[in-house]
PDB file of N, CA and C in Angstrom:
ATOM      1  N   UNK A   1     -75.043   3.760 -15.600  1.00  0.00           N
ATOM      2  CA  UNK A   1     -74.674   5.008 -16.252  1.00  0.00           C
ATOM      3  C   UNK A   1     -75.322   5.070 -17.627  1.00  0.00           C
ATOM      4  N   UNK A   2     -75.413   6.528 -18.389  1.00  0.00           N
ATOM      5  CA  UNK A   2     -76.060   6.282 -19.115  1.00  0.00           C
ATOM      6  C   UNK A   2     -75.371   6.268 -20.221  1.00  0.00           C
ATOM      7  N   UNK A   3     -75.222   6.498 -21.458  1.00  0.00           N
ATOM      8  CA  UNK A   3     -74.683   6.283 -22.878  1.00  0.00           C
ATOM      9  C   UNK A   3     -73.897   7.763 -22.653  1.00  0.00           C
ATOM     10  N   UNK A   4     -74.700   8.765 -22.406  1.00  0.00           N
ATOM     11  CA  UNK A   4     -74.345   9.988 -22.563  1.00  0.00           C
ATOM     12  C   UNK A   4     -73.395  10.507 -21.632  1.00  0.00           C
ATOM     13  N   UNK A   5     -73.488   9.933 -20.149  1.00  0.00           N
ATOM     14  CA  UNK A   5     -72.322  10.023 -18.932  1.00  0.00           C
ATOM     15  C   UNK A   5     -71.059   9.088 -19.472  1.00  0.00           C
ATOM     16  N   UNK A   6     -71.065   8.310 -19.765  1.00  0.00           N
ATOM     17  CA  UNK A   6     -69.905   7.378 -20.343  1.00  0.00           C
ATOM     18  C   UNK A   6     -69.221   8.548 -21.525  1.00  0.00           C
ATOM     19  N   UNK A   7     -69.818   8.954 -22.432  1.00  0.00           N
ATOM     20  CA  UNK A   7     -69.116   9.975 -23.390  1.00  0.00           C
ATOM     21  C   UNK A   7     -68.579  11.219 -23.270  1.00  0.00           C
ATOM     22  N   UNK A   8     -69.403  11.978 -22.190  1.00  0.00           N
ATOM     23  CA  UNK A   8     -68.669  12.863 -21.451  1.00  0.00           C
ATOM     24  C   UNK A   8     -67.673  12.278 -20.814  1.00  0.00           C
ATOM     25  N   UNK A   9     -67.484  11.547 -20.045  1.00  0.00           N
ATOM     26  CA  UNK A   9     -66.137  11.082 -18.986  1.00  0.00           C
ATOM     27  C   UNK A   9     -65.039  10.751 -20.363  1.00  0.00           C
ATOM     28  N   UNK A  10     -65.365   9.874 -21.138  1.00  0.00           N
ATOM     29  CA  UNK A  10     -64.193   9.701 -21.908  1.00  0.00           C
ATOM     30  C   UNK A  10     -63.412  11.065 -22.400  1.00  0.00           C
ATOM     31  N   UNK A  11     -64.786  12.014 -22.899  1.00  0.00           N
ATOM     32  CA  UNK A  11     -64.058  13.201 -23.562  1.00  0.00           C
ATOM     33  C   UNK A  11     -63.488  13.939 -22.673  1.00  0.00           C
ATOM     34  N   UNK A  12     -64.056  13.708 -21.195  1.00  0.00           N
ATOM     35  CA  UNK A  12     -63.087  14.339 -20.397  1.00  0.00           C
ATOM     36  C   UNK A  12     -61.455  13.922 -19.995  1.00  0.00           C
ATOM     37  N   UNK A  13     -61.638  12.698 -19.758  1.00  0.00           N
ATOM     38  CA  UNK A  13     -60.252  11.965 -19.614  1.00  0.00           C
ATOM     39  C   UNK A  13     -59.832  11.045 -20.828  1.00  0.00           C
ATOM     40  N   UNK A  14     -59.857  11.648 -22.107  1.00  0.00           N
ATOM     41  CA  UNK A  14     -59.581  10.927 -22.950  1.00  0.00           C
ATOM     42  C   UNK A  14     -57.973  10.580 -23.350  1.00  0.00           C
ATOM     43  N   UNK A  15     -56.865  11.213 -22.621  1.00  0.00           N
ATOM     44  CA  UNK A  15     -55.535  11.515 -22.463  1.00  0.00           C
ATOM     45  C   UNK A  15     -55.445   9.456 -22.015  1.00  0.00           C
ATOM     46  N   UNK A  16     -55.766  10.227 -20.339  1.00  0.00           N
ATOM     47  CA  UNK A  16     -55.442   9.022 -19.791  1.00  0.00           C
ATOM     48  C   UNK A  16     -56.067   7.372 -19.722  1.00  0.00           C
ATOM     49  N   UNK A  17     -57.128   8.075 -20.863  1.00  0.00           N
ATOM     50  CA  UNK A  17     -57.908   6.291 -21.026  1.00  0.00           C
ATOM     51  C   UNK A  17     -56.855   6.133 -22.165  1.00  0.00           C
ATOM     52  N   UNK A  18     -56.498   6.369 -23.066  1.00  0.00           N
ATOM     53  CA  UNK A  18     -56.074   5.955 -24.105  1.00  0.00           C
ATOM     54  C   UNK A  18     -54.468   5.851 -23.733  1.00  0.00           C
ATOM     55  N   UNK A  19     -53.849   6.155 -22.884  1.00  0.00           N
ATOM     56  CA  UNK A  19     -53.028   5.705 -22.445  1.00  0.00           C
ATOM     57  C   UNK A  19     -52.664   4.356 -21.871  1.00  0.00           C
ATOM     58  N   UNK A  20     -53.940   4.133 -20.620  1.00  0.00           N
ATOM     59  CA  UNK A  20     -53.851   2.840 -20.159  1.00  0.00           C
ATOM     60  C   UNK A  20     -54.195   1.862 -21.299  1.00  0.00           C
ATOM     61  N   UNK A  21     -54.982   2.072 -22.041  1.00  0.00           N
ATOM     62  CA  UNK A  21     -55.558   1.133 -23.132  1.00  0.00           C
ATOM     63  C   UNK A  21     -54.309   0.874 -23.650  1.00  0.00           C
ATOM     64  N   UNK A  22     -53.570   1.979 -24.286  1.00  0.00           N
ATOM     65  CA  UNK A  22     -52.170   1.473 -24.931  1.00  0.00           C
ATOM     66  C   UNK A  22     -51.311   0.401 -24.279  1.00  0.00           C
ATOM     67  N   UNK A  23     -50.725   1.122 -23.359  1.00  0.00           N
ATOM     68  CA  UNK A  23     -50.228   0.379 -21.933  1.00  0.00           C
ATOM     69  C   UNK A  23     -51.111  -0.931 -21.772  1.00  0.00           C
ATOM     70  N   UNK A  24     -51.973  -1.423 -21.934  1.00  0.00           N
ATOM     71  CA  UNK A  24     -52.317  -2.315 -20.981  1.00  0.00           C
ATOM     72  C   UNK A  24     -52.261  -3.367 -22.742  1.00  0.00           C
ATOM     73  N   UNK A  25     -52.254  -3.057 -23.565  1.00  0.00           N
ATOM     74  CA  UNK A  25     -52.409  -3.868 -25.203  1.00  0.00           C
ATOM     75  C   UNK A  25     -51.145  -4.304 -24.907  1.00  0.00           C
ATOM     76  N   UNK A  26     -49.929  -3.474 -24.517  1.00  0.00           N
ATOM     77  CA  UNK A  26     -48.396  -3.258 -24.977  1.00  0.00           C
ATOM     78  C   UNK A  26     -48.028  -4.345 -23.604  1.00  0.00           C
ATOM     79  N   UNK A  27     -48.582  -4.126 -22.801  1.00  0.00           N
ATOM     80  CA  UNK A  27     -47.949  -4.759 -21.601  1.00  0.00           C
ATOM     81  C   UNK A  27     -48.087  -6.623 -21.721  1.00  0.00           C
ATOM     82  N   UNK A  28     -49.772  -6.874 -22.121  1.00  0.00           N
ATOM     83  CA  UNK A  28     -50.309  -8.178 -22.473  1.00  0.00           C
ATOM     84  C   UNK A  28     -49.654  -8.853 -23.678  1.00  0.00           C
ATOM     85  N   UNK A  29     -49.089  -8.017 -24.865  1.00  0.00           N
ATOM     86  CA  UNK A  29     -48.651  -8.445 -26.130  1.00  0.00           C
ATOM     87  C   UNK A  29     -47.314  -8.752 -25.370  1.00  0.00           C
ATOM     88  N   UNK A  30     -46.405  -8.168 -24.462  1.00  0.00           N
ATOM     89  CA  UNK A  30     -45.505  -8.781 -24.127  1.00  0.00           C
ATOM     90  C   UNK A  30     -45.653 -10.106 -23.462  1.00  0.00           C
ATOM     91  N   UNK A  31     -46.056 -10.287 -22.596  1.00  0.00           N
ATOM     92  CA  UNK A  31     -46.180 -11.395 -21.990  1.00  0.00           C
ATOM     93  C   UNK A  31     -46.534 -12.733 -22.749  1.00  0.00           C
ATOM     94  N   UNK A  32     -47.499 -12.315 -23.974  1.00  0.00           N
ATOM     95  CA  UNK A  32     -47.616 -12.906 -24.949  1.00  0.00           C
ATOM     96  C   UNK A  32     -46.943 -13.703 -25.593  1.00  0.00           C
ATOM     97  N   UNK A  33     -45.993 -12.621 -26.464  1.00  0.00           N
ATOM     98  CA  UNK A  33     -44.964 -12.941 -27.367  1.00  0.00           C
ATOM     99  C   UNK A  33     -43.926 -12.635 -26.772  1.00  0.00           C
ATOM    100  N   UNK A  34     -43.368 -11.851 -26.073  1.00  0.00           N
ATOM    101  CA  UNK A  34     -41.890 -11.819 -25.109  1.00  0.00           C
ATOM    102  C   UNK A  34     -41.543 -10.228 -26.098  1.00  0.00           C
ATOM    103  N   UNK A  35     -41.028  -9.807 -25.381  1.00  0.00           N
ATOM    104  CA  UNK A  35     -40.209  -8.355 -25.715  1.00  0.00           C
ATOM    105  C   UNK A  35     -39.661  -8.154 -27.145  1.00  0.00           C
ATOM    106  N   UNK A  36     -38.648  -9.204 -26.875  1.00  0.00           N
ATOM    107  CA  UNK A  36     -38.052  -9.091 -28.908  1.00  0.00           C
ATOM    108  C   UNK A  36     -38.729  -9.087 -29.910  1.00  0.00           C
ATOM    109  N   UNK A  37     -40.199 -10.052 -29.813  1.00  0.00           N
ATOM    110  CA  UNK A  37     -40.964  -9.929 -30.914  1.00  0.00           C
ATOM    111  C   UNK A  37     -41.675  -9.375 -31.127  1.00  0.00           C
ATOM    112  N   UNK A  38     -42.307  -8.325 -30.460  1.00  0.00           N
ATOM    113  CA  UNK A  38     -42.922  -7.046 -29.721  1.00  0.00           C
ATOM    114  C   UNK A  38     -42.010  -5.877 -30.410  1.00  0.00           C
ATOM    115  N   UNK A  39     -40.790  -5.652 -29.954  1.00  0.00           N
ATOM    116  CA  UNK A  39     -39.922  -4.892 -30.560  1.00  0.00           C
ATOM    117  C   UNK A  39     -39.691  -5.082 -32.013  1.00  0.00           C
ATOM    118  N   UNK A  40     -39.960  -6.697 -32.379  1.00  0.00           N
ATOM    119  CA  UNK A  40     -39.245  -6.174 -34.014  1.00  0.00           C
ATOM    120  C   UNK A  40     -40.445  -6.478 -34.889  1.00  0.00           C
ATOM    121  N   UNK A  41     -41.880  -6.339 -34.040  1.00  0.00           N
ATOM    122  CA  UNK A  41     -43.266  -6.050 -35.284  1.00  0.00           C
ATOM    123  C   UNK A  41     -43.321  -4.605 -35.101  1.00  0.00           C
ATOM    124  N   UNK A  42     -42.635  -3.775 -33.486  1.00  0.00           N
ATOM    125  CA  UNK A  42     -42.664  -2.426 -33.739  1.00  0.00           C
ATOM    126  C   UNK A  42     -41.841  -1.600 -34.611  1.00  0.00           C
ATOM    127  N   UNK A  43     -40.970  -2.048 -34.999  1.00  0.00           N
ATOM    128  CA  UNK A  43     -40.169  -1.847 -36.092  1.00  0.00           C
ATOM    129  C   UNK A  43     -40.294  -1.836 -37.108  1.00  0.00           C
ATOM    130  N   UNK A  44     -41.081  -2.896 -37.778  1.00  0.00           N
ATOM    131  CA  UNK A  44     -41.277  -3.172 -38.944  1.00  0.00           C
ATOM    132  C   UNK A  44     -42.763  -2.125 -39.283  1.00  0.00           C
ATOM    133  N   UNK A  45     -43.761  -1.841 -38.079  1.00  0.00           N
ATOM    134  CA  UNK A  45     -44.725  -0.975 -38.480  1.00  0.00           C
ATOM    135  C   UNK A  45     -44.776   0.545 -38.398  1.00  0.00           C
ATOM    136  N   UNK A  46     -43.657   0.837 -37.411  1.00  0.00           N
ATOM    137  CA  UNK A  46     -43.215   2.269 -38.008  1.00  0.00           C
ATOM    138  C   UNK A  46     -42.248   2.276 -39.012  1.00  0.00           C
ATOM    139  N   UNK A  47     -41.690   1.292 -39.596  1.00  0.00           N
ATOM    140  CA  UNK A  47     -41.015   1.458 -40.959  1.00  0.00           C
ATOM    141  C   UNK A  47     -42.390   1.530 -42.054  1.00  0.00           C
ATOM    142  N   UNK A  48     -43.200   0.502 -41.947  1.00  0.00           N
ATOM    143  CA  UNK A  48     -44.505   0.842 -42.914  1.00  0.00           C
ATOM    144  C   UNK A  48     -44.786   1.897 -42.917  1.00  0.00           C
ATOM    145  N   UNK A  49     -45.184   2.336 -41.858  1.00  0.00           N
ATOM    146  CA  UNK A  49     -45.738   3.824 -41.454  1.00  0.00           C
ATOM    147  C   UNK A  49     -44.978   5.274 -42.244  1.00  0.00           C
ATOM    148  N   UNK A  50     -43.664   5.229 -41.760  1.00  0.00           N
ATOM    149  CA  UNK A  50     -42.919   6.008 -42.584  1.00  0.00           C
ATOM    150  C   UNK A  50     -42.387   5.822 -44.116  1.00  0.00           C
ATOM    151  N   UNK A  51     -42.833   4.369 -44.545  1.00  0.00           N
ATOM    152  CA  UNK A  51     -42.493   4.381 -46.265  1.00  0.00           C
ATOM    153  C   UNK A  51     -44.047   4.998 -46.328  1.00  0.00           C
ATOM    154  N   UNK A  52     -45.144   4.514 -45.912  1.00  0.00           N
ATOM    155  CA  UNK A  52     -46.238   4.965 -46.305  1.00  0.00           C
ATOM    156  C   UNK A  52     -46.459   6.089 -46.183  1.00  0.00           C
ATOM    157  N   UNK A  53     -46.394   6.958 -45.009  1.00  0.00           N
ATOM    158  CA  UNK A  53     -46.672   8.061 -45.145  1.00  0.00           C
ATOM    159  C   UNK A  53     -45.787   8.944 -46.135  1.00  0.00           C
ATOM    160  N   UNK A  54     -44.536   8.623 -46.752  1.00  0.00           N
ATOM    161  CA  UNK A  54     -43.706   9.402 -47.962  1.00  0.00           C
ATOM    162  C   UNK A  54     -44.377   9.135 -49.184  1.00  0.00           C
ATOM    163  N   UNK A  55     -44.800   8.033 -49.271  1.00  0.00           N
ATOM    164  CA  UNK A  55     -45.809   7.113 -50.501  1.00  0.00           C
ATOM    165  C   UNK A  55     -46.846   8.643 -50.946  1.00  0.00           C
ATOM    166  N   UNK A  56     -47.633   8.505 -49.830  1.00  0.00           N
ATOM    167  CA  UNK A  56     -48.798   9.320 -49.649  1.00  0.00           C
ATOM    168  C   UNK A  56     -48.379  10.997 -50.228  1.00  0.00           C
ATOM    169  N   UNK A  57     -47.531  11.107 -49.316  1.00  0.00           N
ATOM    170  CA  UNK A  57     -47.078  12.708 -49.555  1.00  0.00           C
ATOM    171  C   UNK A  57     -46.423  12.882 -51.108  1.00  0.00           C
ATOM    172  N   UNK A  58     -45.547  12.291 -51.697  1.00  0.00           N
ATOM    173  CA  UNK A  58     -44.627  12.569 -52.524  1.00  0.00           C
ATOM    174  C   UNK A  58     -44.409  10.609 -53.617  1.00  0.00           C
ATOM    175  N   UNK A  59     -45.546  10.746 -54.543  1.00  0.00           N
ATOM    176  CA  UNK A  59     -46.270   9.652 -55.330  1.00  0.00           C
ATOM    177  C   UNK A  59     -45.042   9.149 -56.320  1.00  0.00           C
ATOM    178  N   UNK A  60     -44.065  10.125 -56.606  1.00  0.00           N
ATOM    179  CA  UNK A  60     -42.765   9.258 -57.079  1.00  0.00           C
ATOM    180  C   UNK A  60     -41.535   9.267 -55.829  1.00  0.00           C
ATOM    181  N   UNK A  61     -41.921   9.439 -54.691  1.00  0.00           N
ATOM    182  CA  UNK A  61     -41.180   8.695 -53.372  1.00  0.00           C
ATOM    183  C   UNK A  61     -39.805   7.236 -54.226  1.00  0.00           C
ATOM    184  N   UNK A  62     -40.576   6.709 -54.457  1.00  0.00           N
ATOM    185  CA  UNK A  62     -39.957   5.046 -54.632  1.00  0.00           C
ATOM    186  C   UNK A  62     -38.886   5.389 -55.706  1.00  0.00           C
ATOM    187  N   UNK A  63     -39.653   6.216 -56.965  1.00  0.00           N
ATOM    188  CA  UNK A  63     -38.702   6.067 -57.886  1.00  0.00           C
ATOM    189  C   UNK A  63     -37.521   7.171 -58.264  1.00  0.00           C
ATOM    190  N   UNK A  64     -37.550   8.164 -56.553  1.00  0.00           N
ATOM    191  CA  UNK A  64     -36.386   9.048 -56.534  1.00  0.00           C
ATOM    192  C   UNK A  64     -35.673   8.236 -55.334  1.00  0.00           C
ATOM    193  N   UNK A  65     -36.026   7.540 -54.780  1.00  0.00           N
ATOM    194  CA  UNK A  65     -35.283   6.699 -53.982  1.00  0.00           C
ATOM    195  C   UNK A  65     -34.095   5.726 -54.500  1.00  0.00           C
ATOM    196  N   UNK A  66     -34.890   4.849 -55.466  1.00  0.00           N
ATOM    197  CA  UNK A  66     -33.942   4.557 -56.175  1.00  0.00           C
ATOM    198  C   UNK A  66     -33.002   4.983 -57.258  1.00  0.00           C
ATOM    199  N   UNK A  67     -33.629   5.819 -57.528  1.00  0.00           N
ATOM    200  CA  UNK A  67     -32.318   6.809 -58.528  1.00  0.00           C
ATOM    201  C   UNK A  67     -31.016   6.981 -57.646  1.00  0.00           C
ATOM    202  N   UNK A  68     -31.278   7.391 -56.421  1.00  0.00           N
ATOM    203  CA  UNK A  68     -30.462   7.533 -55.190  1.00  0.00           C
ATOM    204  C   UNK A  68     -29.814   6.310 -55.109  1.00  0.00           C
ATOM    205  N   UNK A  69     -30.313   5.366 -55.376  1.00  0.00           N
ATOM    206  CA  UNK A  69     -29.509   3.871 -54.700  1.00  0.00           C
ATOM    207  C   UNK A  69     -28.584   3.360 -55.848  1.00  0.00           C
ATOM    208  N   UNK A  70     -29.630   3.471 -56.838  1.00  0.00           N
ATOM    209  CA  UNK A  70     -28.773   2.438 -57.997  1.00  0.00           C
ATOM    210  C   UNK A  70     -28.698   3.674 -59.245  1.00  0.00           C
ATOM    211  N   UNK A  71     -27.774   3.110 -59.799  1.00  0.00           N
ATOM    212  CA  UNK A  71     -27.757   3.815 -61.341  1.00  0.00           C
ATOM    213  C   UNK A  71     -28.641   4.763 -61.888  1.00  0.00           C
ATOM    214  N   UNK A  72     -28.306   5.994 -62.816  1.00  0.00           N
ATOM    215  CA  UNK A  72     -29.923   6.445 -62.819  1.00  0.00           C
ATOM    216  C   UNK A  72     -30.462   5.594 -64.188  1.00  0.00           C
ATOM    217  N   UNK A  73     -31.655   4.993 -64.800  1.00  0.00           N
ATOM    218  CA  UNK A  73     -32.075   4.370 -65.684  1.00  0.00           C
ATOM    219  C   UNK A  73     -32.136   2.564 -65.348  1.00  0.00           C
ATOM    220  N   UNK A  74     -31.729   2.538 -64.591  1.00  0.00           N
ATOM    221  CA  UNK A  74     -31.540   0.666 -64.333  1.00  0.00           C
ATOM    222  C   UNK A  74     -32.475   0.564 -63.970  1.00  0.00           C
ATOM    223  N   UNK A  75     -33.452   0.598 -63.549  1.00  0.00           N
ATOM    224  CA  UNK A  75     -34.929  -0.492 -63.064  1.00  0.00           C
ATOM    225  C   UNK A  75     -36.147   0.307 -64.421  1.00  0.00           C
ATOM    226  N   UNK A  76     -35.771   1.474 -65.296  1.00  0.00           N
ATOM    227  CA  UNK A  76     -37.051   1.406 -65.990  1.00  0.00           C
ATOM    228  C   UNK A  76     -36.810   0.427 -67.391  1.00  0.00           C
TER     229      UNK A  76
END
């Protein structure tokens, strides 16, 4: 096949390649490491994901967070 038939097919079925690809990373990392530890690096990287992406959006994120948590004036 050529470079250019391979890039069409992907862009055509690009749904379901990137599905199995997922699936097939997710399926091997289990067997790997076993389910729980699988589950709690997925945890910990959509928690990154969502402090980061608030980071990104809204640059004093952290320091209205903690106004919220603790006292207002205690950490400056």
């Amino acid at each position: 096949m050529k470079k250019e038939d391979l890039i069409n097919f992907y862009n055509n079925h690009k749904g379901g390649i990137n599905g199995a690809l997922i699936g097939f990373i997710i399926s091997v990392s289990i067997l790997i490491f076993g389910f729980f530890r699988i589950l709690f690096i997925a945890l910990f990287v959509g928690t990154g994901y969502y402090i980061g992406k608030k980071i990104y959006q809204d640059k004093d994120y952290i320091k209205n967070l903690l106004d919220r948590i603790l006292p207002p004036g205690t950490y400056r």
